[in-house]
PDB file of N, CA and C in Angstrom:
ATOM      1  N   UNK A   1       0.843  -1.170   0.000  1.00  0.00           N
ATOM      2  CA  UNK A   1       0.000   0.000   0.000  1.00  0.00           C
ATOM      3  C   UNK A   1       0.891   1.237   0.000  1.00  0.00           C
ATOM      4  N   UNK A   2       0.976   2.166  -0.806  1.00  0.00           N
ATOM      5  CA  UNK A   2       1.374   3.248  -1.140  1.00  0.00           C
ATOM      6  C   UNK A   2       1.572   4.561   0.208  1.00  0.00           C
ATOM      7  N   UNK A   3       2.076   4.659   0.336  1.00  0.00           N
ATOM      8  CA  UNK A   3       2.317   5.858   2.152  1.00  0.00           C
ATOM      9  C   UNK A   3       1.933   7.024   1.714  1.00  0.00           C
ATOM     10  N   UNK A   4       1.795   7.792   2.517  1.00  0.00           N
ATOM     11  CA  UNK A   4       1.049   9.450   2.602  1.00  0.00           C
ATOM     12  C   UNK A   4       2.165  10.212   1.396  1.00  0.00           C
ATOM     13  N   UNK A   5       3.554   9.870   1.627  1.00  0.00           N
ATOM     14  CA  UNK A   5       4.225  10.975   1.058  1.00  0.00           C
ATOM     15  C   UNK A   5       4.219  10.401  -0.737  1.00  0.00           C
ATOM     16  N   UNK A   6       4.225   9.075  -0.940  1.00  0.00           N
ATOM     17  CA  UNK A   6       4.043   8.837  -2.313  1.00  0.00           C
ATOM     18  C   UNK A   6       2.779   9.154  -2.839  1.00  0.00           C
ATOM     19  N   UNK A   7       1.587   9.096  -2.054  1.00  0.00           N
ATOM     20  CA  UNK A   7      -0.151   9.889  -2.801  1.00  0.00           C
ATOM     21  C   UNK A   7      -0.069  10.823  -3.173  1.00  0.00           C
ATOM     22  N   UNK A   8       0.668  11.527  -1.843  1.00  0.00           N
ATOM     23  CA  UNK A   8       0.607  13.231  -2.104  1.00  0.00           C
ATOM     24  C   UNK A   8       1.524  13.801  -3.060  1.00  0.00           C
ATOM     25  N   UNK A   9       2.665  12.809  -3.940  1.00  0.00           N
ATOM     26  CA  UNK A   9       3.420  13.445  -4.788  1.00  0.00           C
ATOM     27  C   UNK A   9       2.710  12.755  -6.030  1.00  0.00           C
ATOM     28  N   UNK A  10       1.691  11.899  -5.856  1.00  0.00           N
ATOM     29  CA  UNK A  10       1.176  10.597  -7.477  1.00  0.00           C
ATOM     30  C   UNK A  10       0.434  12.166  -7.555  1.00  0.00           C
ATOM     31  N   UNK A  11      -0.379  12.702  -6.489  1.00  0.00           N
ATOM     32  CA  UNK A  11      -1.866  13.293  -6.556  1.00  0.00           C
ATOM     33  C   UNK A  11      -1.013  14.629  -7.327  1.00  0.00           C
ATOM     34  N   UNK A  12       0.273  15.307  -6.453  1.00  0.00           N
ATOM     35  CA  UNK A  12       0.578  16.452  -7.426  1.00  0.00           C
ATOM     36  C   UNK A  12       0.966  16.581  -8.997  1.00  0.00           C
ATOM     37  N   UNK A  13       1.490  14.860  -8.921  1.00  0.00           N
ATOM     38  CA  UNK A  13       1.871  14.933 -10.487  1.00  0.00           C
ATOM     39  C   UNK A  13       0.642  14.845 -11.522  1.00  0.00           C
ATOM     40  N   UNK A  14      -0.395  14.576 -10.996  1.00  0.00           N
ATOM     41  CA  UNK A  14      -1.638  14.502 -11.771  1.00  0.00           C
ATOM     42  C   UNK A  14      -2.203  15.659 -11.980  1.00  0.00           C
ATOM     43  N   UNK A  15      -1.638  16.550 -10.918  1.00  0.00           N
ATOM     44  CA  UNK A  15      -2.834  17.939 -10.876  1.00  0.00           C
ATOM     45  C   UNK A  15      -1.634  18.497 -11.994  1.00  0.00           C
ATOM     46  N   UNK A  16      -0.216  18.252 -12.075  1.00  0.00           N
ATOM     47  CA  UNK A  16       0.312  19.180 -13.259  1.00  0.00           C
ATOM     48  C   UNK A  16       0.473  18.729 -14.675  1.00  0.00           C
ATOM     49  N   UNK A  17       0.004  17.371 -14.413  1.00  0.00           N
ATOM     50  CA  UNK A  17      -0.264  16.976 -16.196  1.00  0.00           C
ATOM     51  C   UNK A  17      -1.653  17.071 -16.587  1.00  0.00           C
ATOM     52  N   UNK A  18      -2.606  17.149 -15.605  1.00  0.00           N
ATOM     53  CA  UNK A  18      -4.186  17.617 -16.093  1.00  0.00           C
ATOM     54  C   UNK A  18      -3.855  19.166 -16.260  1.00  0.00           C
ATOM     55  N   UNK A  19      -2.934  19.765 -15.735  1.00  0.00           N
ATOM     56  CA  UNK A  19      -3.050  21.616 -15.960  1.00  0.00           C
ATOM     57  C   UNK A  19      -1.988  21.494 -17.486  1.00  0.00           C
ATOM     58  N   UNK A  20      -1.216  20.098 -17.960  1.00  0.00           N
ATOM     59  CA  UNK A  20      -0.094  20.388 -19.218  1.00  0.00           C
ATOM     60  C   UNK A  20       0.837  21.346 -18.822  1.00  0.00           C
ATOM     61  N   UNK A  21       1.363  20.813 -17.493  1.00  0.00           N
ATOM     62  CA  UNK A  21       2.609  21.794 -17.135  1.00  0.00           C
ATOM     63  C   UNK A  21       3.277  20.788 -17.239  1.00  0.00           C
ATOM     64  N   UNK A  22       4.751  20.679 -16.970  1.00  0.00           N
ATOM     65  CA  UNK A  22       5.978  20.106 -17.341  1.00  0.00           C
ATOM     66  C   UNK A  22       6.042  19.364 -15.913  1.00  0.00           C
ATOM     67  N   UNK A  23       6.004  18.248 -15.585  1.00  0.00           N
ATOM     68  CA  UNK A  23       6.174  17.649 -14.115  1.00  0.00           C
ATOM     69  C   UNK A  23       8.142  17.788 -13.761  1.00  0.00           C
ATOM     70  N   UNK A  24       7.652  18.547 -12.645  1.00  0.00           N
ATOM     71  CA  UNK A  24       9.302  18.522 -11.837  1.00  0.00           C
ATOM     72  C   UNK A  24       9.257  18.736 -10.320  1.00  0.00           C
ATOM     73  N   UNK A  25      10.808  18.322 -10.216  1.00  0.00           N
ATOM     74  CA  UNK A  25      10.501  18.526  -8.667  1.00  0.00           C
ATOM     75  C   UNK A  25      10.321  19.596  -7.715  1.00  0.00           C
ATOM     76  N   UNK A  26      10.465  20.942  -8.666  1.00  0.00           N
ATOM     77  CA  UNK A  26      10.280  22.102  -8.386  1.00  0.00           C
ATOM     78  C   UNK A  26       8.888  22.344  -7.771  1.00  0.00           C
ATOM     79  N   UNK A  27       8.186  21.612  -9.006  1.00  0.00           N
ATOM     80  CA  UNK A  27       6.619  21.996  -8.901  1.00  0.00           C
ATOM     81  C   UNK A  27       5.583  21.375  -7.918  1.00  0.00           C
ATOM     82  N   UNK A  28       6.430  19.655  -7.886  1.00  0.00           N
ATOM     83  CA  UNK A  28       5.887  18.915  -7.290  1.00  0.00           C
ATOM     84  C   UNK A  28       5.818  19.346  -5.754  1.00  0.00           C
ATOM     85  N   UNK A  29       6.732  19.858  -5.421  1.00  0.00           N
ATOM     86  CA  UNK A  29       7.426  20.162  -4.152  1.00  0.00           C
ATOM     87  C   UNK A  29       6.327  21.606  -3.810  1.00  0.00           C
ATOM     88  N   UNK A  30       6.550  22.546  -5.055  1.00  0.00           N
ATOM     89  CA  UNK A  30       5.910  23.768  -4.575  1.00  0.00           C
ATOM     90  C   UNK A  30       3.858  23.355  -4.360  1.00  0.00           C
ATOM     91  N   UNK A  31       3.525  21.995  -5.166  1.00  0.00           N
ATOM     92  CA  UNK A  31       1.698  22.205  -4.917  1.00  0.00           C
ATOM     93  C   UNK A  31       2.045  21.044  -3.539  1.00  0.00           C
ATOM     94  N   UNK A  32       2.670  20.369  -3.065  1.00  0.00           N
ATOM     95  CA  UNK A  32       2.530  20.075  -2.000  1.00  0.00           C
ATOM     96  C   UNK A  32       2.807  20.748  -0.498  1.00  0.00           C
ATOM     97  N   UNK A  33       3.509  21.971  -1.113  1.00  0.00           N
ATOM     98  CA  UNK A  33       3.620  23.081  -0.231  1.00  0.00           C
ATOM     99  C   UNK A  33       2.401  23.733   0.186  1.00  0.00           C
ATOM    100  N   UNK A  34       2.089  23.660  -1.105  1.00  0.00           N
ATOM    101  CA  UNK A  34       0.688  24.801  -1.260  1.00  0.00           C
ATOM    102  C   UNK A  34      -0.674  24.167  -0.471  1.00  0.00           C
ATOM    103  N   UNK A  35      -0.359  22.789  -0.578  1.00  0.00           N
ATOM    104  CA  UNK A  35      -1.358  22.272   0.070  1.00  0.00           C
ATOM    105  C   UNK A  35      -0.922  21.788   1.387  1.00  0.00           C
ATOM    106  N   UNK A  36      -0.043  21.850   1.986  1.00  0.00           N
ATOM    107  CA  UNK A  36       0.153  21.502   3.469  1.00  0.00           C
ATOM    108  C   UNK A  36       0.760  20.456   4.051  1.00  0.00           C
ATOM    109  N   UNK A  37       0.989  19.320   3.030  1.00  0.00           N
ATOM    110  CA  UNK A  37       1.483  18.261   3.076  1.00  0.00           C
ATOM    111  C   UNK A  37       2.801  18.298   3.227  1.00  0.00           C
ATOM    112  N   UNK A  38       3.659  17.419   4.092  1.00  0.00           N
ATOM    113  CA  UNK A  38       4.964  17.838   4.384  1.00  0.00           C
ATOM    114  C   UNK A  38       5.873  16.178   3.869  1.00  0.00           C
ATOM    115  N   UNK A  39       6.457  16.019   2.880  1.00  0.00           N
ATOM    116  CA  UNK A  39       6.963  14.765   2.809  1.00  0.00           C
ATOM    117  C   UNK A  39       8.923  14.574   2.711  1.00  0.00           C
ATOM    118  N   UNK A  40       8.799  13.155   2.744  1.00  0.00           N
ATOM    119  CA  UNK A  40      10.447  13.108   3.048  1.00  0.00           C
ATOM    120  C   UNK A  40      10.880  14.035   1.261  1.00  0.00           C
ATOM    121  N   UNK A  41      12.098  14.894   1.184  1.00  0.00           N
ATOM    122  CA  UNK A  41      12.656  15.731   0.330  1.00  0.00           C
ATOM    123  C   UNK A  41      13.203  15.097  -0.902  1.00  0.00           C
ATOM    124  N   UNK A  42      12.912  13.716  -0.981  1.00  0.00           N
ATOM    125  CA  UNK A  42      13.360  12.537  -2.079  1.00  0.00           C
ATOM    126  C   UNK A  42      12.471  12.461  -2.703  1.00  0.00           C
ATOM    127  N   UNK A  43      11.329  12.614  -2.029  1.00  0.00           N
ATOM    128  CA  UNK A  43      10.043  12.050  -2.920  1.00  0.00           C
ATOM    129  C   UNK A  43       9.972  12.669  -4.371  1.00  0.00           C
ATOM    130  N   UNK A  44       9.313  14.314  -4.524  1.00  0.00           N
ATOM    131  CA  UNK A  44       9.656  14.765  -5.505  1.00  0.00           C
ATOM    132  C   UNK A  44      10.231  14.930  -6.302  1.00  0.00           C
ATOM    133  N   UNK A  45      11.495  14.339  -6.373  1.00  0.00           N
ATOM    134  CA  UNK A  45      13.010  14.141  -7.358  1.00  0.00           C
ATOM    135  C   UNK A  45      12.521  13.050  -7.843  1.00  0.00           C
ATOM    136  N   UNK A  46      12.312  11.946  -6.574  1.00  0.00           N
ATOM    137  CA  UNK A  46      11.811  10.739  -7.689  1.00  0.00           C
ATOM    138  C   UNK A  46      10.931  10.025  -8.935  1.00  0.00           C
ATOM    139  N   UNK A  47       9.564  10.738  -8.078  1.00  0.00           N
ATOM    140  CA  UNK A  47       8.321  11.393  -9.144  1.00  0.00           C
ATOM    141  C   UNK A  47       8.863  11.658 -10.272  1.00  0.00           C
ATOM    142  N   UNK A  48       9.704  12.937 -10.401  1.00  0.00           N
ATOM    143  CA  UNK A  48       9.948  14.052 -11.515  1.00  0.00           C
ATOM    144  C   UNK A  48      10.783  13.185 -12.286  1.00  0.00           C
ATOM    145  N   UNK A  49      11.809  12.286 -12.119  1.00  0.00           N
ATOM    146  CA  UNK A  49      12.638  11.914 -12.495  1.00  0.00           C
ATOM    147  C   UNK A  49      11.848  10.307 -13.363  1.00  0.00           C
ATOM    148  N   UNK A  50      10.935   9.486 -12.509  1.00  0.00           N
ATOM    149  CA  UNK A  50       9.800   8.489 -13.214  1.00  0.00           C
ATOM    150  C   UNK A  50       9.422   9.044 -14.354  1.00  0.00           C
ATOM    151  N   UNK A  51       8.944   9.724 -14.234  1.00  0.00           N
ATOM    152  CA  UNK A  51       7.582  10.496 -15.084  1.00  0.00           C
ATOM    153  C   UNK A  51       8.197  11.414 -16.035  1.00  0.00           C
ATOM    154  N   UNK A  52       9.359  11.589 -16.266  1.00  0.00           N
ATOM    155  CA  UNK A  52      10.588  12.437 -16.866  1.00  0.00           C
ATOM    156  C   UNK A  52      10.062  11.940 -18.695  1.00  0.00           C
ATOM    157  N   UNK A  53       9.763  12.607 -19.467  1.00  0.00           N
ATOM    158  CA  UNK A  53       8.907  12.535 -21.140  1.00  0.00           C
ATOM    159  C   UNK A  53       8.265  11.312 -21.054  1.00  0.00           C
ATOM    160  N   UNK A  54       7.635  11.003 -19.990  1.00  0.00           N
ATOM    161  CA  UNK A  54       6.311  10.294 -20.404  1.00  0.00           C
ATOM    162  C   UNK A  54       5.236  11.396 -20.427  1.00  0.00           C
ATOM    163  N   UNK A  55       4.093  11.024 -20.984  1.00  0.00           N
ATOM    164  CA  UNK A  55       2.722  11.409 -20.726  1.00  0.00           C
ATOM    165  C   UNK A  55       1.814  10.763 -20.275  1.00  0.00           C
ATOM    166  N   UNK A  56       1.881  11.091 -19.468  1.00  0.00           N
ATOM    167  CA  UNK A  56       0.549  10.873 -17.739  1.00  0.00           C
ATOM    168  C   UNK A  56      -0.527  10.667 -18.106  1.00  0.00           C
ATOM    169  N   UNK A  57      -0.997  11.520 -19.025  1.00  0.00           N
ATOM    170  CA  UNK A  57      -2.627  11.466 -19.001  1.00  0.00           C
ATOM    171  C   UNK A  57      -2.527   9.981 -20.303  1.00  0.00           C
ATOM    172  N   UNK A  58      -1.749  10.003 -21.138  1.00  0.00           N
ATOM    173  CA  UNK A  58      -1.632   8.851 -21.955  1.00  0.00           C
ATOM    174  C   UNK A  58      -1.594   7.604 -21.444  1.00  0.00           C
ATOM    175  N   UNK A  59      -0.641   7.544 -20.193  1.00  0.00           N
ATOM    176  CA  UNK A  59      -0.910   6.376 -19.402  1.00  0.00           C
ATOM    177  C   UNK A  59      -2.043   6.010 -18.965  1.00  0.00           C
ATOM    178  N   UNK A  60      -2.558   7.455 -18.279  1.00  0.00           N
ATOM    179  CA  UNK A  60      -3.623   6.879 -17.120  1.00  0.00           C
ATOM    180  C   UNK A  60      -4.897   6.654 -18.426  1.00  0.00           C
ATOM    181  N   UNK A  61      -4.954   7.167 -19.698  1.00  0.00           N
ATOM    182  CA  UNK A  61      -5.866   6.917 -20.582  1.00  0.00           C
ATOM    183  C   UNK A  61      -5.744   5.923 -20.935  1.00  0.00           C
ATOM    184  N   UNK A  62      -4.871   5.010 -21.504  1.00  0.00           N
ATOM    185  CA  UNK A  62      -4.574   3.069 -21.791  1.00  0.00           C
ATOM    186  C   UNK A  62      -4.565   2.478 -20.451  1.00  0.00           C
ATOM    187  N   UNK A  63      -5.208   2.777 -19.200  1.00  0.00           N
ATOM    188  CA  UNK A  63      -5.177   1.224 -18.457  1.00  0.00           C
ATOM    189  C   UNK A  63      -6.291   0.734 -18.823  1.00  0.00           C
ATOM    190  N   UNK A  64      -6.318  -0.953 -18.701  1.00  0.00           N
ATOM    191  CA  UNK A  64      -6.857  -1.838 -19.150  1.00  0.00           C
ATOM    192  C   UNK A  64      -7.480  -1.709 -20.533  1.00  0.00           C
ATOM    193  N   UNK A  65      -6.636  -1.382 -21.045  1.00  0.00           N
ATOM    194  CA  UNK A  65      -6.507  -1.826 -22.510  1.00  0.00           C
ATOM    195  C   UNK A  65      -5.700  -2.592 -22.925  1.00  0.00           C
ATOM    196  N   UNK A  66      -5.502  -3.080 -24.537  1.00  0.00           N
ATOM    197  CA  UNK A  66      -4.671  -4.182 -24.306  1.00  0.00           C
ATOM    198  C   UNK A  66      -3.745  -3.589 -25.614  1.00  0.00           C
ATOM    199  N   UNK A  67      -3.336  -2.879 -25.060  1.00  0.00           N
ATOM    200  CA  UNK A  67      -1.986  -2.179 -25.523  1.00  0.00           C
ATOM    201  C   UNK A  67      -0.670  -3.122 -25.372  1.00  0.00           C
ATOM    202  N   UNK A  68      -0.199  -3.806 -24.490  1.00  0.00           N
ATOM    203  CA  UNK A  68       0.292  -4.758 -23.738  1.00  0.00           C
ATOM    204  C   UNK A  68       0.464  -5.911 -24.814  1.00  0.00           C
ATOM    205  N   UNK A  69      -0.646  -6.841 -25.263  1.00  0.00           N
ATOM    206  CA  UNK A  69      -1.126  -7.464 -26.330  1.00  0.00           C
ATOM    207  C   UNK A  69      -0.658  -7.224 -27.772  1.00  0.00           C
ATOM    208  N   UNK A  70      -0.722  -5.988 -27.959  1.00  0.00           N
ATOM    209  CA  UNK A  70      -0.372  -5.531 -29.562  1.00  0.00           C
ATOM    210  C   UNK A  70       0.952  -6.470 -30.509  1.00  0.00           C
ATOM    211  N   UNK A  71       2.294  -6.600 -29.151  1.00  0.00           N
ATOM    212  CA  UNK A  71       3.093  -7.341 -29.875  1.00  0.00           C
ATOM    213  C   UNK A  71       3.245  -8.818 -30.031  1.00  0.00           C
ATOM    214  N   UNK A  72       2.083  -9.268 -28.622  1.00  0.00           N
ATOM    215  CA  UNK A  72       2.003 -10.356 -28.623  1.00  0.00           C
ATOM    216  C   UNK A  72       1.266 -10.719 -30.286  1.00  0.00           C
ATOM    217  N   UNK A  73       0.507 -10.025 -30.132  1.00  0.00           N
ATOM    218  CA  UNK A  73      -0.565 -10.854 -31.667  1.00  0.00           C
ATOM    219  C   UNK A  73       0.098 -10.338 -32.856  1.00  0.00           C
ATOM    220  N   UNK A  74       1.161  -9.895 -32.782  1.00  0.00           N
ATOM    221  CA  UNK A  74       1.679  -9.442 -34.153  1.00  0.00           C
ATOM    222  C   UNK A  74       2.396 -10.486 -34.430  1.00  0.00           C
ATOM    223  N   UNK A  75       3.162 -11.323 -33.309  1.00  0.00           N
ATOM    224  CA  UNK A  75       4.134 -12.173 -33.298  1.00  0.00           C
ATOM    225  C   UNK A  75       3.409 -13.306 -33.957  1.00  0.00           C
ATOM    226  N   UNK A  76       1.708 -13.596 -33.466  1.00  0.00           N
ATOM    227  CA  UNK A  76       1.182 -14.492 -33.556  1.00  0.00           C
ATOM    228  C   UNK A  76       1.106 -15.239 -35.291  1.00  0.00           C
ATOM    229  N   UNK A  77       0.968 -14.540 -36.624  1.00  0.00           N
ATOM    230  CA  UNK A  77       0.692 -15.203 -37.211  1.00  0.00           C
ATOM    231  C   UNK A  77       2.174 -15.828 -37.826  1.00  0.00           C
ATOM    232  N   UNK A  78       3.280 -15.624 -37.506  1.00  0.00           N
ATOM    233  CA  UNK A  78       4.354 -16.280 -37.638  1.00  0.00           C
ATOM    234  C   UNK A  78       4.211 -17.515 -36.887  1.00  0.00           C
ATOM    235  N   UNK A  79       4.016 -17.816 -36.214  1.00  0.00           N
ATOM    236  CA  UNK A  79       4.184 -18.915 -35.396  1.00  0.00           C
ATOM    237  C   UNK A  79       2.718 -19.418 -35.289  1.00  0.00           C
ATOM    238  N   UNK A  80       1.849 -19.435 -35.729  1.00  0.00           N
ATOM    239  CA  UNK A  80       0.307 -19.591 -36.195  1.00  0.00           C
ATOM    240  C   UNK A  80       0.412 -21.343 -35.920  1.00  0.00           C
ATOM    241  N   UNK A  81       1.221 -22.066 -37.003  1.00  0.00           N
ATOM    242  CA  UNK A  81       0.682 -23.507 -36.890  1.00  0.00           C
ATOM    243  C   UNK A  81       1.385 -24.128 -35.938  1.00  0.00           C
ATOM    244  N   UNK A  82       2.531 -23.543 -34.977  1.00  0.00           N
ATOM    245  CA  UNK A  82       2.967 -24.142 -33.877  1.00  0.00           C
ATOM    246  C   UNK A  82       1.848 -24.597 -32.736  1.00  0.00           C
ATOM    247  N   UNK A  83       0.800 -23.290 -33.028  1.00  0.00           N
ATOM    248  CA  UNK A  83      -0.122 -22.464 -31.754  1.00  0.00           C
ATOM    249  C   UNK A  83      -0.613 -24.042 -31.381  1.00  0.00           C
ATOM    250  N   UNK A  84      -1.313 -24.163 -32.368  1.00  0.00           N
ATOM    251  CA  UNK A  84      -2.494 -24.990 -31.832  1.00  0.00           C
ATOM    252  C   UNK A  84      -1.526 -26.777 -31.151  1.00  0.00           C
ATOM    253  N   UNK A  85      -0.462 -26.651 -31.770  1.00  0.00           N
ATOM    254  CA  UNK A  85      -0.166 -28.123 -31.193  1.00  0.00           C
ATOM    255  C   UNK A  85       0.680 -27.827 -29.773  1.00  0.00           C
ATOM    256  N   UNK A  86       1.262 -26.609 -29.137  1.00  0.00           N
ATOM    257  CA  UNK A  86       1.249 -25.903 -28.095  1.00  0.00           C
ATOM    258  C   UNK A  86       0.217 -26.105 -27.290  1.00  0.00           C
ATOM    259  N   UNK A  87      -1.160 -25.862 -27.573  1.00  0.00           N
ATOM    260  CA  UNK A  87      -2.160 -25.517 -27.402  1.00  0.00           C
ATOM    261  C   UNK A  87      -2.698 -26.811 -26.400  1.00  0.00           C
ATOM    262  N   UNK A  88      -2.515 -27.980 -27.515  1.00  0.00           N
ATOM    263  CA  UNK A  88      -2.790 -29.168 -27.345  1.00  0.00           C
ATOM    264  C   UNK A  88      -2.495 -29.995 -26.289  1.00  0.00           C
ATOM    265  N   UNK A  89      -0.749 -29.539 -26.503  1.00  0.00           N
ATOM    266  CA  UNK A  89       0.529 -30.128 -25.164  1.00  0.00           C
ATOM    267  C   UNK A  89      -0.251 -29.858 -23.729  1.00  0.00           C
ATOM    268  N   UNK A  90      -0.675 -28.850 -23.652  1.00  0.00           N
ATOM    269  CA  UNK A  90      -1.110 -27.815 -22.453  1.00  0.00           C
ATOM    270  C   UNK A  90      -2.075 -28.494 -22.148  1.00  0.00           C
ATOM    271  N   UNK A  91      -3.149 -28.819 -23.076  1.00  0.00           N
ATOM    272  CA  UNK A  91      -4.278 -29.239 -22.051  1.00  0.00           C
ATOM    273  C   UNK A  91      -4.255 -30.579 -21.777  1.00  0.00           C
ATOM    274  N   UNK A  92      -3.347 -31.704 -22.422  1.00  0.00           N
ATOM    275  CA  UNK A  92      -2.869 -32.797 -22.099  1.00  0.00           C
ATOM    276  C   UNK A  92      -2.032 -32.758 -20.699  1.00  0.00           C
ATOM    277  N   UNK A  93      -1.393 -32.061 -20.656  1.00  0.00           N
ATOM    278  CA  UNK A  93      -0.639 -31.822 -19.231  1.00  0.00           C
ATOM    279  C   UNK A  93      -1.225 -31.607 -17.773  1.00  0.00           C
ATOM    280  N   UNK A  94      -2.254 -30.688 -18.575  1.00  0.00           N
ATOM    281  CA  UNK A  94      -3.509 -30.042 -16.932  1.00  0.00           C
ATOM    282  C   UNK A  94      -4.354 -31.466 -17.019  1.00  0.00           C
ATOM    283  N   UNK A  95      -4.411 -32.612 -18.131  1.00  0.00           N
ATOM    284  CA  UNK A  95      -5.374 -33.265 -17.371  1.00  0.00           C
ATOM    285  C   UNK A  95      -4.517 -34.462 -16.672  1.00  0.00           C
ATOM    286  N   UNK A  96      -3.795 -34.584 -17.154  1.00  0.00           N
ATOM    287  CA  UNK A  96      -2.264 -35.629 -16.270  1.00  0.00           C
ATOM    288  C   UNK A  96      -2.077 -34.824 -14.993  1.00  0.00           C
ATOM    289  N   UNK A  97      -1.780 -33.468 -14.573  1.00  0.00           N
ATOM    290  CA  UNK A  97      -1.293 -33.445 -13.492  1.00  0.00           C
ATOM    291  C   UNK A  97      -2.887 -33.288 -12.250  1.00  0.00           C
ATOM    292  N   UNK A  98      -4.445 -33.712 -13.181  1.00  0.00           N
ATOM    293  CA  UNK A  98      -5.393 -33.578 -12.547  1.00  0.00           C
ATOM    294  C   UNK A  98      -5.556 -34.824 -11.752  1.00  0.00           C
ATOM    295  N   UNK A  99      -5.468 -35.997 -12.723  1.00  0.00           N
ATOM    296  CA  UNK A  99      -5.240 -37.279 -12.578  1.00  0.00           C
ATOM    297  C   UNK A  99      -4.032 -37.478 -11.379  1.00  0.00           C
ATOM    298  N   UNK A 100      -2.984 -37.071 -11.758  1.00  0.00           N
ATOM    299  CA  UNK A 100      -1.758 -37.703 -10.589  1.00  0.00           C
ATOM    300  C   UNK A 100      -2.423 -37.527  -9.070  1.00  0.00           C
ATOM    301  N   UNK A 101      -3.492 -36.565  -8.533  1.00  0.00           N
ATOM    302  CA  UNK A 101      -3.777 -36.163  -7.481  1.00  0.00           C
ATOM    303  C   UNK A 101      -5.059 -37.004  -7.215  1.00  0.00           C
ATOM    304  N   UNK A 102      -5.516 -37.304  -8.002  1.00  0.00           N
ATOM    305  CA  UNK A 102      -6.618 -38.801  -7.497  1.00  0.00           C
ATOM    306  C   UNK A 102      -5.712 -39.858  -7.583  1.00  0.00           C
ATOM    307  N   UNK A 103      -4.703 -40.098  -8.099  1.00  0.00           N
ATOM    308  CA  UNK A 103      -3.781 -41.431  -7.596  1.00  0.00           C
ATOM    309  C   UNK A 103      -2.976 -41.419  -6.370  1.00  0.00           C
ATOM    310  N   UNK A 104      -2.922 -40.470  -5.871  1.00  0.00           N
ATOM    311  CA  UNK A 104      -2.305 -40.484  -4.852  1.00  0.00           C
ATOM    312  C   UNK A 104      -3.487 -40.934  -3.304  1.00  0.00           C
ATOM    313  N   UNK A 105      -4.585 -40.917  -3.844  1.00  0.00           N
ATOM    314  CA  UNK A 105      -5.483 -41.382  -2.680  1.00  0.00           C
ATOM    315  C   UNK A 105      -5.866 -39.874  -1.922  1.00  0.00           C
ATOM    316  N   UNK A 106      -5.881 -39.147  -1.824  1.00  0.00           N
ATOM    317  CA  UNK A 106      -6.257 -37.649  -1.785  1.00  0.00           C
ATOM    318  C   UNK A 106      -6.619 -36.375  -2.526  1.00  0.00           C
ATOM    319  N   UNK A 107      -7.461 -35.641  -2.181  1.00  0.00           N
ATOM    320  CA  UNK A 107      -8.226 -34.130  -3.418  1.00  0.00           C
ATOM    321  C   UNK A 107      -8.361 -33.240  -2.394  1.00  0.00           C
ATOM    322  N   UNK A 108      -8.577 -32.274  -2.836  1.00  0.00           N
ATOM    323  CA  UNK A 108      -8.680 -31.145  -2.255  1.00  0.00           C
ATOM    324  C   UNK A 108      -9.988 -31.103  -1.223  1.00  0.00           C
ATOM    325  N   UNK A 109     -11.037 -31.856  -1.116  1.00  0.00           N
ATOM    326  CA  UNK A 109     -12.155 -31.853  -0.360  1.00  0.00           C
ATOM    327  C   UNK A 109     -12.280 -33.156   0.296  1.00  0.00           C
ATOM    328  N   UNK A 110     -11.184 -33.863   0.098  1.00  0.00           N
ATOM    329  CA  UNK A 110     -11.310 -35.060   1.242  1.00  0.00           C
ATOM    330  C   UNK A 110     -11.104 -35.024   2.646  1.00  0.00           C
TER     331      UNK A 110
END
């Protein structure tokens, strides 16, 4: 779980990429001033220095999307007719290692 002094520097870096100001530790430092919050003097360097030419609002706009995915399925039709006998191996395996656990004379609800 995230501590008081990392919110209060996530929360300032948000308020200066929703305003399209330049995130630094100048700034970060000066709206947590502004607001009262007092944190260890690292924090803001670190922020500024993360977040250093990314775009924030770009991030926080692609979560749970499957941006992530894109290179996976590009990769995919190269290797297309491996897939399915991959595919195959796998569920042969989950039902062998389902089986080994009723041979042993014990399951999960005995």
């Amino acid at each position: 779980m995230a501590g008081k002094d990392e919110l209060a520097c996530v929360y300032a870096a948000l308020i200066l990429a929703d305003d399209q100001v330049a995130i630094t530790a100048e700034k970060i430092a000066t709206i947590l001033k502004a607001a009262g919050v007092s944190v260890e003097p690292y924090w803001p360097g670190l922020f500024a220095k993360a977040l250093d030419g990314l775009n924030v609002k770009e991030l926080i706009s692609n979560i749970g999307s499957s941006a992530g995915a894109a290179p996976a399925g590009a990769a995919a039709p190269a290797g297309a007719a491996a897939a399915p006998e991959a595919a195959a191996k796998k569920e042969e395996k989950k039902e062998e290692s389902e089986e080994s656990d009723d041979d042993m004379g014990f399951g999960l609800f005995d």
